[in-house]
PDB file of N, CA and C in Angstrom:
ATOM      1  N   UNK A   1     -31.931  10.914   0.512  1.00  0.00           N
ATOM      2  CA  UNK A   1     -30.537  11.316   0.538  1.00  0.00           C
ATOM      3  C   UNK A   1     -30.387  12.491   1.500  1.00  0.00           C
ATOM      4  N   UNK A   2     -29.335  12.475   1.717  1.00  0.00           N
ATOM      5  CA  UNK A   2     -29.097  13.569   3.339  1.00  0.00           C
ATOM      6  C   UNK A   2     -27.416  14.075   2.958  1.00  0.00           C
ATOM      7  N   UNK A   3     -27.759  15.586   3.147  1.00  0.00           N
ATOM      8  CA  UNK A   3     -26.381  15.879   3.140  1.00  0.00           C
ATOM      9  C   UNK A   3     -25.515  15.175   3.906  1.00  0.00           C
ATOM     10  N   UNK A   4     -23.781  15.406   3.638  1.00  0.00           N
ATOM     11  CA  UNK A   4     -22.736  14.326   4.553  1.00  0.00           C
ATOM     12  C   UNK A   4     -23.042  15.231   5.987  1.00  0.00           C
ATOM     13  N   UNK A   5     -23.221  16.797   6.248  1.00  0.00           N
ATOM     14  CA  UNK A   5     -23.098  17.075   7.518  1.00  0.00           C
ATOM     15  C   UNK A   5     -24.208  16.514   8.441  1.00  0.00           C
ATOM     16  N   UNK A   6     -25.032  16.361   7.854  1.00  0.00           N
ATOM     17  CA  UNK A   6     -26.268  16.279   8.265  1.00  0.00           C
ATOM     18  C   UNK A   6     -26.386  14.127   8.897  1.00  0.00           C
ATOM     19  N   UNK A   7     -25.670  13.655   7.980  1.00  0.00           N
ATOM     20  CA  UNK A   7     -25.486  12.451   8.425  1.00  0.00           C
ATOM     21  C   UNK A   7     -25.213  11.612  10.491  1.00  0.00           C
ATOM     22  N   UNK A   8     -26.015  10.990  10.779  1.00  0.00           N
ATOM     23  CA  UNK A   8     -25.389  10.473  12.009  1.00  0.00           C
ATOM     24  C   UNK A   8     -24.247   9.576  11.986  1.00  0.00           C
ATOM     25  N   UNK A   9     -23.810   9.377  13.152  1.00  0.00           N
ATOM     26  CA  UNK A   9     -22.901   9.220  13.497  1.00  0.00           C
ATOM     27  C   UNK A   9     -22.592   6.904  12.754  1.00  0.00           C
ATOM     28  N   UNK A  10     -24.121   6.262  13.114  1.00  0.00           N
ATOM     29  CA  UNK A  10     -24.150   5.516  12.272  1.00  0.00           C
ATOM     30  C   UNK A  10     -24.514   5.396  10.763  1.00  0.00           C
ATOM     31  N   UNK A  11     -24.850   6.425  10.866  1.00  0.00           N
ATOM     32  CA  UNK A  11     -25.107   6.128   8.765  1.00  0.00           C
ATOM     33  C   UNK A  11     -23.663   6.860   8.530  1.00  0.00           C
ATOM     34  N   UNK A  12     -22.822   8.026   9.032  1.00  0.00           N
ATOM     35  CA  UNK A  12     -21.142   7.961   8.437  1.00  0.00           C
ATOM     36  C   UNK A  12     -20.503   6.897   8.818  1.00  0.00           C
ATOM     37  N   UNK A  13     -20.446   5.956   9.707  1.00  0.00           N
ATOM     38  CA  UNK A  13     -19.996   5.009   9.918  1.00  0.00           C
ATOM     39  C   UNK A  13     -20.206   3.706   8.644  1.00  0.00           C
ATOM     40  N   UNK A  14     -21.722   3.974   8.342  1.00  0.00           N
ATOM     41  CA  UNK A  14     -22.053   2.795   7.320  1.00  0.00           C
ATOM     42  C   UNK A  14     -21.359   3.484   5.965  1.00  0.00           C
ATOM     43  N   UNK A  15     -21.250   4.556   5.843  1.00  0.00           N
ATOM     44  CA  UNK A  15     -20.823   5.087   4.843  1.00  0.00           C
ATOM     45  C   UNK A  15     -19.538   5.120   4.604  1.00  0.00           C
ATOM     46  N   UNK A  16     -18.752   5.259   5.267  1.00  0.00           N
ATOM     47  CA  UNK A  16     -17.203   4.731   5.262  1.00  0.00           C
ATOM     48  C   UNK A  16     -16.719   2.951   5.009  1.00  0.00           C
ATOM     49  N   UNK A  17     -17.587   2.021   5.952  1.00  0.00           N
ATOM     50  CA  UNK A  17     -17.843   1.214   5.393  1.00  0.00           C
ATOM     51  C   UNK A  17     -17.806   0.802   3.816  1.00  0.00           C
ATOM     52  N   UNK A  18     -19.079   1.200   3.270  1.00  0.00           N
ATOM     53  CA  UNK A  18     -19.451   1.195   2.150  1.00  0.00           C
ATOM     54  C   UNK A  18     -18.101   1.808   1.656  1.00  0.00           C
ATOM     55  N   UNK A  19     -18.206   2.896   1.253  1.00  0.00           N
ATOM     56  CA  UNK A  19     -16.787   3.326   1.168  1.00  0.00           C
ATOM     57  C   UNK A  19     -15.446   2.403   0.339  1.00  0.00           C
ATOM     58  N   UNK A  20     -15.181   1.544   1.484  1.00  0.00           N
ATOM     59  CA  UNK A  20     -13.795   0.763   1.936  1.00  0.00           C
ATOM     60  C   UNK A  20     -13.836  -0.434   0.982  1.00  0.00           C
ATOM     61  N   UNK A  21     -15.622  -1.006   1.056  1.00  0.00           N
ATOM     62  CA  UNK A  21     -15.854  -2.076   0.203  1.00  0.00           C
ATOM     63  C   UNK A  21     -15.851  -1.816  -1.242  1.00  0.00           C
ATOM     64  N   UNK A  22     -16.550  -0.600  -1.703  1.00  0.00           N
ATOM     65  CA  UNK A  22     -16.533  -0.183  -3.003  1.00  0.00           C
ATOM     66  C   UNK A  22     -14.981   0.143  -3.271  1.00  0.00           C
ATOM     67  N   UNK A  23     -13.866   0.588  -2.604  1.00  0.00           N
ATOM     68  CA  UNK A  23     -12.639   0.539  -3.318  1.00  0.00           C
ATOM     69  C   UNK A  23     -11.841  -0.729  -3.116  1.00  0.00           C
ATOM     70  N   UNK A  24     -12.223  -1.527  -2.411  1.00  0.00           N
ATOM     71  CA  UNK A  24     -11.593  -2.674  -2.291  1.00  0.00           C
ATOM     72  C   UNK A  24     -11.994  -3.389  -3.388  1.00  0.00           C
ATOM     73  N   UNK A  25     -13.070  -3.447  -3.919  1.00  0.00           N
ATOM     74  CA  UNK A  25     -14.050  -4.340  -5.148  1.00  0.00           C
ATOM     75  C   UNK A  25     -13.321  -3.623  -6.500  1.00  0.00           C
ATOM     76  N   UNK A  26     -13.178  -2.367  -6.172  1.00  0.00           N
ATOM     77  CA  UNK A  26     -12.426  -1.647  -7.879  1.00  0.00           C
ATOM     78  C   UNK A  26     -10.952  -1.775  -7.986  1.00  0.00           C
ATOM     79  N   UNK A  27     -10.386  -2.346  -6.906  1.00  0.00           N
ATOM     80  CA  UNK A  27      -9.279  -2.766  -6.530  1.00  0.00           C
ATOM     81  C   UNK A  27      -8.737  -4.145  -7.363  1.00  0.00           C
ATOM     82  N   UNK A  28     -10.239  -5.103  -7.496  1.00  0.00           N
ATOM     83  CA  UNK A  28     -10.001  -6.547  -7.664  1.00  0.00           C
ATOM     84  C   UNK A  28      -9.431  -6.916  -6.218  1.00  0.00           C
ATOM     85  N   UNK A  29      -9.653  -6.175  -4.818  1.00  0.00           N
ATOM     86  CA  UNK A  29      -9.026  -7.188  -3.665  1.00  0.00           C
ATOM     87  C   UNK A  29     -10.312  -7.819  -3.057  1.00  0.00           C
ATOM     88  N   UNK A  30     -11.148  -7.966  -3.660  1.00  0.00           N
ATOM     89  CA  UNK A  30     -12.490  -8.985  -2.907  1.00  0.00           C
ATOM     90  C   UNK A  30     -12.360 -10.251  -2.839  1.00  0.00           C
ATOM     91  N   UNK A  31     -13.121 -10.501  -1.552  1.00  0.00           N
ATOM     92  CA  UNK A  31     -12.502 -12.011  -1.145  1.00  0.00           C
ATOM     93  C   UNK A  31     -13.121 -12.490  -0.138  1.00  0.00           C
ATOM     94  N   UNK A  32     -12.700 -13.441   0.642  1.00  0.00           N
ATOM     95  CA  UNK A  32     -13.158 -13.779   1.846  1.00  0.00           C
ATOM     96  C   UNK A  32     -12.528 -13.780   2.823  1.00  0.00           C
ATOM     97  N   UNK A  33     -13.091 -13.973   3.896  1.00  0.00           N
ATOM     98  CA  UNK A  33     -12.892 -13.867   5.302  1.00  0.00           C
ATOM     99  C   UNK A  33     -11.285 -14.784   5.348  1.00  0.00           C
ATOM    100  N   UNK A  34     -10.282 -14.898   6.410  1.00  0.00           N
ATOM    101  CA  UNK A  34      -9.183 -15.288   6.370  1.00  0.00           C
ATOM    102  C   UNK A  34      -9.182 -17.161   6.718  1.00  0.00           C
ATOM    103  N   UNK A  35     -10.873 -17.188   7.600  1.00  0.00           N
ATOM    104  CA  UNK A  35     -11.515 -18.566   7.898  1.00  0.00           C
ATOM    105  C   UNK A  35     -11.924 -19.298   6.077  1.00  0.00           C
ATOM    106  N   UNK A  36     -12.591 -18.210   5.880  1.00  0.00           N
ATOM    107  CA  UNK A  36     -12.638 -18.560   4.479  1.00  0.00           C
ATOM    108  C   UNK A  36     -11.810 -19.090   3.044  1.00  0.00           C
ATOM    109  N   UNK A  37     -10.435 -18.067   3.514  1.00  0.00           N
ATOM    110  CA  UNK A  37      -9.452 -18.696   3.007  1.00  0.00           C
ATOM    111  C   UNK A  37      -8.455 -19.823   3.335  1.00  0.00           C
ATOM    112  N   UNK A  38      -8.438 -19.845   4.373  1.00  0.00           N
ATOM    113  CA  UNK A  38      -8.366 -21.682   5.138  1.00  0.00           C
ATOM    114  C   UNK A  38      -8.957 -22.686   4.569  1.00  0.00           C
ATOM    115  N   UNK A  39     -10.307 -22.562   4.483  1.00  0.00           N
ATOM    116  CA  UNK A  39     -11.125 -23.376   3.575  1.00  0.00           C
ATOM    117  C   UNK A  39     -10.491 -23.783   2.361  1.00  0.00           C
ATOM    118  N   UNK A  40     -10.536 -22.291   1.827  1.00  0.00           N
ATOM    119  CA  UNK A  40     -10.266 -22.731   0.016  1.00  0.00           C
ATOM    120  C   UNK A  40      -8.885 -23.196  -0.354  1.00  0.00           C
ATOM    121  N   UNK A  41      -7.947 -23.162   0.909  1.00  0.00           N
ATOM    122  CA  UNK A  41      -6.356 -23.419   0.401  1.00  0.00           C
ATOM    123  C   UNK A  41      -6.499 -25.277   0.890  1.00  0.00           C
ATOM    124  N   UNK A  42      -7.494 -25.066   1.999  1.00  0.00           N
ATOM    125  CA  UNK A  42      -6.634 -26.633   2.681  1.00  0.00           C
ATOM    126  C   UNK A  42      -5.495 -26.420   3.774  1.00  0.00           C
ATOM    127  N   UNK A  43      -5.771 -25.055   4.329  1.00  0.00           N
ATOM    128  CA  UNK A  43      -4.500 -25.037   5.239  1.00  0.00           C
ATOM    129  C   UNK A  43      -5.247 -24.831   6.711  1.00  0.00           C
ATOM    130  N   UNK A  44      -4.251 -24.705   7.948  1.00  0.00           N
ATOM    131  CA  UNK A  44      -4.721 -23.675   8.894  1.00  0.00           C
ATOM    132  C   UNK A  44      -4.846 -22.231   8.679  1.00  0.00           C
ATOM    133  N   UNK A  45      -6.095 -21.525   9.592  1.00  0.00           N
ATOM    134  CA  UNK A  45      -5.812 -20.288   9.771  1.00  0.00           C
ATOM    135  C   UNK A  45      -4.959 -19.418   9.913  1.00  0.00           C
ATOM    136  N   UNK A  46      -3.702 -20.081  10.942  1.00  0.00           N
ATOM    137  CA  UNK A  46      -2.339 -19.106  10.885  1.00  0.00           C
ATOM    138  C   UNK A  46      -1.832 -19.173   9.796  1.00  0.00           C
ATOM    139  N   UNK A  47      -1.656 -20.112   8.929  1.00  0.00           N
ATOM    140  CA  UNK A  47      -1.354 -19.813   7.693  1.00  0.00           C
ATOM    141  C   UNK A  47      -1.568 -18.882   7.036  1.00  0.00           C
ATOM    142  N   UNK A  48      -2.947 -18.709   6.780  1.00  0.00           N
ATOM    143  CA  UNK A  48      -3.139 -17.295   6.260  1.00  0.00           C
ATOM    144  C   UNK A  48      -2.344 -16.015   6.816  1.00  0.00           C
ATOM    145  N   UNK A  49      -2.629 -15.943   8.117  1.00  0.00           N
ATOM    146  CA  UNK A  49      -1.685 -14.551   8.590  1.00  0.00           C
ATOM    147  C   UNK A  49      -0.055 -14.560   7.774  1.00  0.00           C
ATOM    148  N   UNK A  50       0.357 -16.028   7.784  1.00  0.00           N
ATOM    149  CA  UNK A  50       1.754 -15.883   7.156  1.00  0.00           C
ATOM    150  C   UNK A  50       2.054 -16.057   6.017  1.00  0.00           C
ATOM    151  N   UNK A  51       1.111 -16.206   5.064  1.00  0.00           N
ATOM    152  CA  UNK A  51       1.274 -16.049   3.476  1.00  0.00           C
ATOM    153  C   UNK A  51       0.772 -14.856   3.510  1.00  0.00           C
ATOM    154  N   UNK A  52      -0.245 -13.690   4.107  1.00  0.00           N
ATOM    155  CA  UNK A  52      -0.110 -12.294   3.829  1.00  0.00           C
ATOM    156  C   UNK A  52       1.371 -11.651   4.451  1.00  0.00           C
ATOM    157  N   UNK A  53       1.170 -11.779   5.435  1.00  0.00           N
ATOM    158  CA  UNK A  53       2.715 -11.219   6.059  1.00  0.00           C
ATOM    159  C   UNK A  53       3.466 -11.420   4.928  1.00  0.00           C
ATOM    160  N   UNK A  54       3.568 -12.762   4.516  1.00  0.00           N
ATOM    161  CA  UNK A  54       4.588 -12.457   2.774  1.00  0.00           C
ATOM    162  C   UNK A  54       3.966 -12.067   1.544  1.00  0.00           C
ATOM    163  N   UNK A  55       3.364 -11.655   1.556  1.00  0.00           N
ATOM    164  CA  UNK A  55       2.886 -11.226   0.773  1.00  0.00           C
ATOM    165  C   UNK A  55       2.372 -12.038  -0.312  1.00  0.00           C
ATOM    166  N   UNK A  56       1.965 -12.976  -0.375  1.00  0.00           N
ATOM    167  CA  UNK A  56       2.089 -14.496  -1.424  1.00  0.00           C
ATOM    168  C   UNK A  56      -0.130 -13.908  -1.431  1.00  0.00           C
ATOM    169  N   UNK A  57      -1.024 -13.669  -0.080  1.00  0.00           N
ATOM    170  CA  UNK A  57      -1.959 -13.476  -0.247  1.00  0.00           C
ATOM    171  C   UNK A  57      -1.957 -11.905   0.030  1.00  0.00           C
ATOM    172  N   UNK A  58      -3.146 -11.285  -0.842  1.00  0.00           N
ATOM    173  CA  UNK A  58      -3.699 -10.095  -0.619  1.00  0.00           C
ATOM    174  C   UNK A  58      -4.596 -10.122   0.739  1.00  0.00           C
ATOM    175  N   UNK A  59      -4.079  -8.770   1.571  1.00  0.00           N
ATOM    176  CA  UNK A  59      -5.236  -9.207   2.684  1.00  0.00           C
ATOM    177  C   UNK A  59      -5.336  -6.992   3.006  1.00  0.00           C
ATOM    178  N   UNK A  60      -7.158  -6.879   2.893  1.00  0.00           N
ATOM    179  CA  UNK A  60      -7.400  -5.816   3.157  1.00  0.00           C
ATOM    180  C   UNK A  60      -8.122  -5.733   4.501  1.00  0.00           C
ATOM    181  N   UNK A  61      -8.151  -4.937   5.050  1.00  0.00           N
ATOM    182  CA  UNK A  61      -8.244  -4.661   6.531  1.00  0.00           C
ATOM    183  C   UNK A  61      -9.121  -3.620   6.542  1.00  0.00           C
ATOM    184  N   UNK A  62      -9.810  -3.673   7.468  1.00  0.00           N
ATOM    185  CA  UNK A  62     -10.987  -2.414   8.035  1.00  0.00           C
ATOM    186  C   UNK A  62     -11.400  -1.958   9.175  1.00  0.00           C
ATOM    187  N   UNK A  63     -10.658  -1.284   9.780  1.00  0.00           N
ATOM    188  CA  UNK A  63     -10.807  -0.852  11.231  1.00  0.00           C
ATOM    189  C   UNK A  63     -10.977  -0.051  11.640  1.00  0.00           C
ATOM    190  N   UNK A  64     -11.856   0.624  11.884  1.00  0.00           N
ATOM    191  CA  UNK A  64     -12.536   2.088  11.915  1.00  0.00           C
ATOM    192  C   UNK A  64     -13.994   1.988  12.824  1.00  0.00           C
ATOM    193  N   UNK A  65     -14.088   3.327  13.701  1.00  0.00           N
ATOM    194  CA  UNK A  65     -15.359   2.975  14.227  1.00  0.00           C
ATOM    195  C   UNK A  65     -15.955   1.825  15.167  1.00  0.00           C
ATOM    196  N   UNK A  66     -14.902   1.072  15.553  1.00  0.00           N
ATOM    197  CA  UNK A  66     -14.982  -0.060  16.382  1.00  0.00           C
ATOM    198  C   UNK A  66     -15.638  -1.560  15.389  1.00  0.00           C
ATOM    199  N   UNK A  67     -15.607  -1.377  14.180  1.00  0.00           N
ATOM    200  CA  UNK A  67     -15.592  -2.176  13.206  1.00  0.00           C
ATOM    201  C   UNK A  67     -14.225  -2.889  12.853  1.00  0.00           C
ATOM    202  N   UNK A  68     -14.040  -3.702  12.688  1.00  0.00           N
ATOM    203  CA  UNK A  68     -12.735  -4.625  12.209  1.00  0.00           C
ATOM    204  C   UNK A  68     -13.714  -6.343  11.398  1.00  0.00           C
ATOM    205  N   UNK A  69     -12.673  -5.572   9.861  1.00  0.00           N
ATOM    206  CA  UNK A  69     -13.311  -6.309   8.749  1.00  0.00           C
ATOM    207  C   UNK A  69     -12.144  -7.067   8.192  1.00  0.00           C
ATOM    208  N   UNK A  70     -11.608  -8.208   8.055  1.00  0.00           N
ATOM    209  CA  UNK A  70     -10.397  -8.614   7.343  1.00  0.00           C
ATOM    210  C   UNK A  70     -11.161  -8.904   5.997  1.00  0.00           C
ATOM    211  N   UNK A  71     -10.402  -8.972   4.757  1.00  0.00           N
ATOM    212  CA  UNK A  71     -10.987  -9.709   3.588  1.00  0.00           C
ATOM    213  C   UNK A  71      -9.793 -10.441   2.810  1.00  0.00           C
ATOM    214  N   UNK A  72      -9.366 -11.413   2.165  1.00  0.00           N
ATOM    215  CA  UNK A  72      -8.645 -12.173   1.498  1.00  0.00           C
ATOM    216  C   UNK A  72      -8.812 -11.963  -0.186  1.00  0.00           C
ATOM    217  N   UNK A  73      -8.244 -11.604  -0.937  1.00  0.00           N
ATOM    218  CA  UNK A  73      -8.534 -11.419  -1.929  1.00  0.00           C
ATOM    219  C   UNK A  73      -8.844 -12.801  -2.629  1.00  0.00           C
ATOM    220  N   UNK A  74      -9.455 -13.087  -3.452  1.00  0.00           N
ATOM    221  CA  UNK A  74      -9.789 -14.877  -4.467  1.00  0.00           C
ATOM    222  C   UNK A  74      -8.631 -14.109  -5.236  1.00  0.00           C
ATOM    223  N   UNK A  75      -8.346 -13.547  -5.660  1.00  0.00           N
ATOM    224  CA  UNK A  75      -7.601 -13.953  -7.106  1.00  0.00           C
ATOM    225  C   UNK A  75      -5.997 -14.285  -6.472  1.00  0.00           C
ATOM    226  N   UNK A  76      -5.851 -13.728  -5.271  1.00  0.00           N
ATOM    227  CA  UNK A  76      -4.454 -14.559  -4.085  1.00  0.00           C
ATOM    228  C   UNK A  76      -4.639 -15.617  -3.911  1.00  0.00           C
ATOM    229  N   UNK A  77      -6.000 -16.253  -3.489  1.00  0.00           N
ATOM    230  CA  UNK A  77      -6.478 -17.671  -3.069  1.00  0.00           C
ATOM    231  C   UNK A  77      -6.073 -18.485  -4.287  1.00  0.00           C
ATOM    232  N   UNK A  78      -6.980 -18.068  -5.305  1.00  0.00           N
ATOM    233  CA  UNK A  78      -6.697 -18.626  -6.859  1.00  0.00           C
ATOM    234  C   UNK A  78      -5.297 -19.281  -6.820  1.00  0.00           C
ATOM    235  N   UNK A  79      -4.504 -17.761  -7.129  1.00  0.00           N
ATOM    236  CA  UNK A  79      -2.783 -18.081  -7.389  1.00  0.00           C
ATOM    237  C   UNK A  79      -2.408 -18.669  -6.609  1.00  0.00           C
ATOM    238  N   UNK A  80      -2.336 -19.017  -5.029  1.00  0.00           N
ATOM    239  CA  UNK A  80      -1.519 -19.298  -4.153  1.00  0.00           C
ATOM    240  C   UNK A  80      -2.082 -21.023  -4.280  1.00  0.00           C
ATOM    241  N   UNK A  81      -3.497 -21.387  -4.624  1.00  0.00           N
ATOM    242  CA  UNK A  81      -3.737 -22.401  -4.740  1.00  0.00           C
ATOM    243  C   UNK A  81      -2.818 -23.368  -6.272  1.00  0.00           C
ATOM    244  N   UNK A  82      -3.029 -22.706  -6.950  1.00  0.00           N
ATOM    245  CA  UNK A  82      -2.779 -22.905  -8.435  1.00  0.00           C
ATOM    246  C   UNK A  82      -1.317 -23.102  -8.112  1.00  0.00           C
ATOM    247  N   UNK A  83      -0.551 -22.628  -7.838  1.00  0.00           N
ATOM    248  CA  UNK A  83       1.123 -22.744  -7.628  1.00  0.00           C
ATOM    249  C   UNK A  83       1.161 -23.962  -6.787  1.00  0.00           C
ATOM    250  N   UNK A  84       0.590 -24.128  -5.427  1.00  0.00           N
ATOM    251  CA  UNK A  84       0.323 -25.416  -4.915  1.00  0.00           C
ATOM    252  C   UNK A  84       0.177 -26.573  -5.321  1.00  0.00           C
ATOM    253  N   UNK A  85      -0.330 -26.820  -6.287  1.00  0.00           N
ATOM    254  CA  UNK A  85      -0.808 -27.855  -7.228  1.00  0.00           C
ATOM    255  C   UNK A  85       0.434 -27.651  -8.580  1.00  0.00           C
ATOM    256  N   UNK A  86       0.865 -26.635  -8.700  1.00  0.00           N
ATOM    257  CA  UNK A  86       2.027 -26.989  -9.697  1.00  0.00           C
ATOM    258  C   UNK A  86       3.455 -27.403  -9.310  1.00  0.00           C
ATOM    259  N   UNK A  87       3.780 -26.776  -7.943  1.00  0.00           N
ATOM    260  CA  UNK A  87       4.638 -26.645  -7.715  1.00  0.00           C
ATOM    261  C   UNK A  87       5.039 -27.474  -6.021  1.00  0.00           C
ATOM    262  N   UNK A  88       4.016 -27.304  -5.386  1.00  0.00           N
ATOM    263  CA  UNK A  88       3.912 -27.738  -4.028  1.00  0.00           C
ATOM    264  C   UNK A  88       4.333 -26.610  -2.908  1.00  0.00           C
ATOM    265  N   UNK A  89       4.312 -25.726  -3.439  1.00  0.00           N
ATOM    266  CA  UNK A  89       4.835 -24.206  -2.467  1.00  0.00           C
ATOM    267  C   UNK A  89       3.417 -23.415  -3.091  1.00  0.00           C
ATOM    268  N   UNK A  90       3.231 -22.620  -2.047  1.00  0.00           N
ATOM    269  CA  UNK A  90       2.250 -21.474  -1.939  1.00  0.00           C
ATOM    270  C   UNK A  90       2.457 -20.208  -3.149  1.00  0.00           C
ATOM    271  N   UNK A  91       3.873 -20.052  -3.487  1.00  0.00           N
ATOM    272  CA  UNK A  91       4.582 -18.822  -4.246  1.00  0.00           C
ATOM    273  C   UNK A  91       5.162 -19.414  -5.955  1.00  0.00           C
ATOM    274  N   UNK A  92       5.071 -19.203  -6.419  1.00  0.00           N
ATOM    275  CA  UNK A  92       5.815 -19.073  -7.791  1.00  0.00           C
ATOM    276  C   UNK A  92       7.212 -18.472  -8.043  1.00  0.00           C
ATOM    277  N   UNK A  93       7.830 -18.192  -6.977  1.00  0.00           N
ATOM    278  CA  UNK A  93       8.636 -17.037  -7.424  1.00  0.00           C
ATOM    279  C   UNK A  93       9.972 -18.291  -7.933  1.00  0.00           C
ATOM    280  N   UNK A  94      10.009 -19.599  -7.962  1.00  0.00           N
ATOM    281  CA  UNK A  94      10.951 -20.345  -8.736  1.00  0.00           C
ATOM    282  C   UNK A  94      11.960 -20.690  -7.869  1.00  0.00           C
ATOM    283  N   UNK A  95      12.392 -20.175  -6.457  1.00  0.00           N
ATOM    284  CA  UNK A  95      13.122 -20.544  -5.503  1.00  0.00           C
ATOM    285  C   UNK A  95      12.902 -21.815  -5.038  1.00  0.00           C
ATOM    286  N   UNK A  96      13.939 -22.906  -4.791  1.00  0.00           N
ATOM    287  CA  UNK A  96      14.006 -23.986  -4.116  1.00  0.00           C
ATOM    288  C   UNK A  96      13.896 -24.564  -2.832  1.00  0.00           C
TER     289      UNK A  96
END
């Protein structure tokens, strides 16, 4: 263990990292990649960008340090799937 001043420039980098993932996980926003969530819906990729844009999926972001991390939350995938199959829309919110 190493004090934080004492840290380089890549182990604060991994450490912010780490960081981002450990509050994203206590969050409940863990998930997969946005390719990943393509997969699990059955849709295209742009899709994803436009069910977060509405907010229908959780999507956490990580860009720091010349790192860029997207993540998809499962329990958005879950719901947005689950409404799909009940309803035939991505959302629940009961609109026609």
């Amino acid at each position: 263990m190493k004090p934080l001043p004492n840290l380089t420039r890549v182990e604060r980098s991994l450490l912010n990292f780490q960081d981002w993932q450990d509050d994203v996980y206590q969050r409940g926003l863990w998930g997969v990649s946005p390719g990943g969530a393509a997969g699990g819906l059955g849709c295209d990729r742009s899709m994803i960008d436009k069910l977060a844009e509405r907010g229908i999926l959780e999507k956490s972001v990580y860009d720091r340090d010349g790192y860029y991390v997207v993540m998809i939350s499962d329990r958005s995938i879950r719901k947005a799937k689950e409404n799909k199959e009940k309803r035939g829309k991505w959302t629940d919110s009961g609109e026609d």
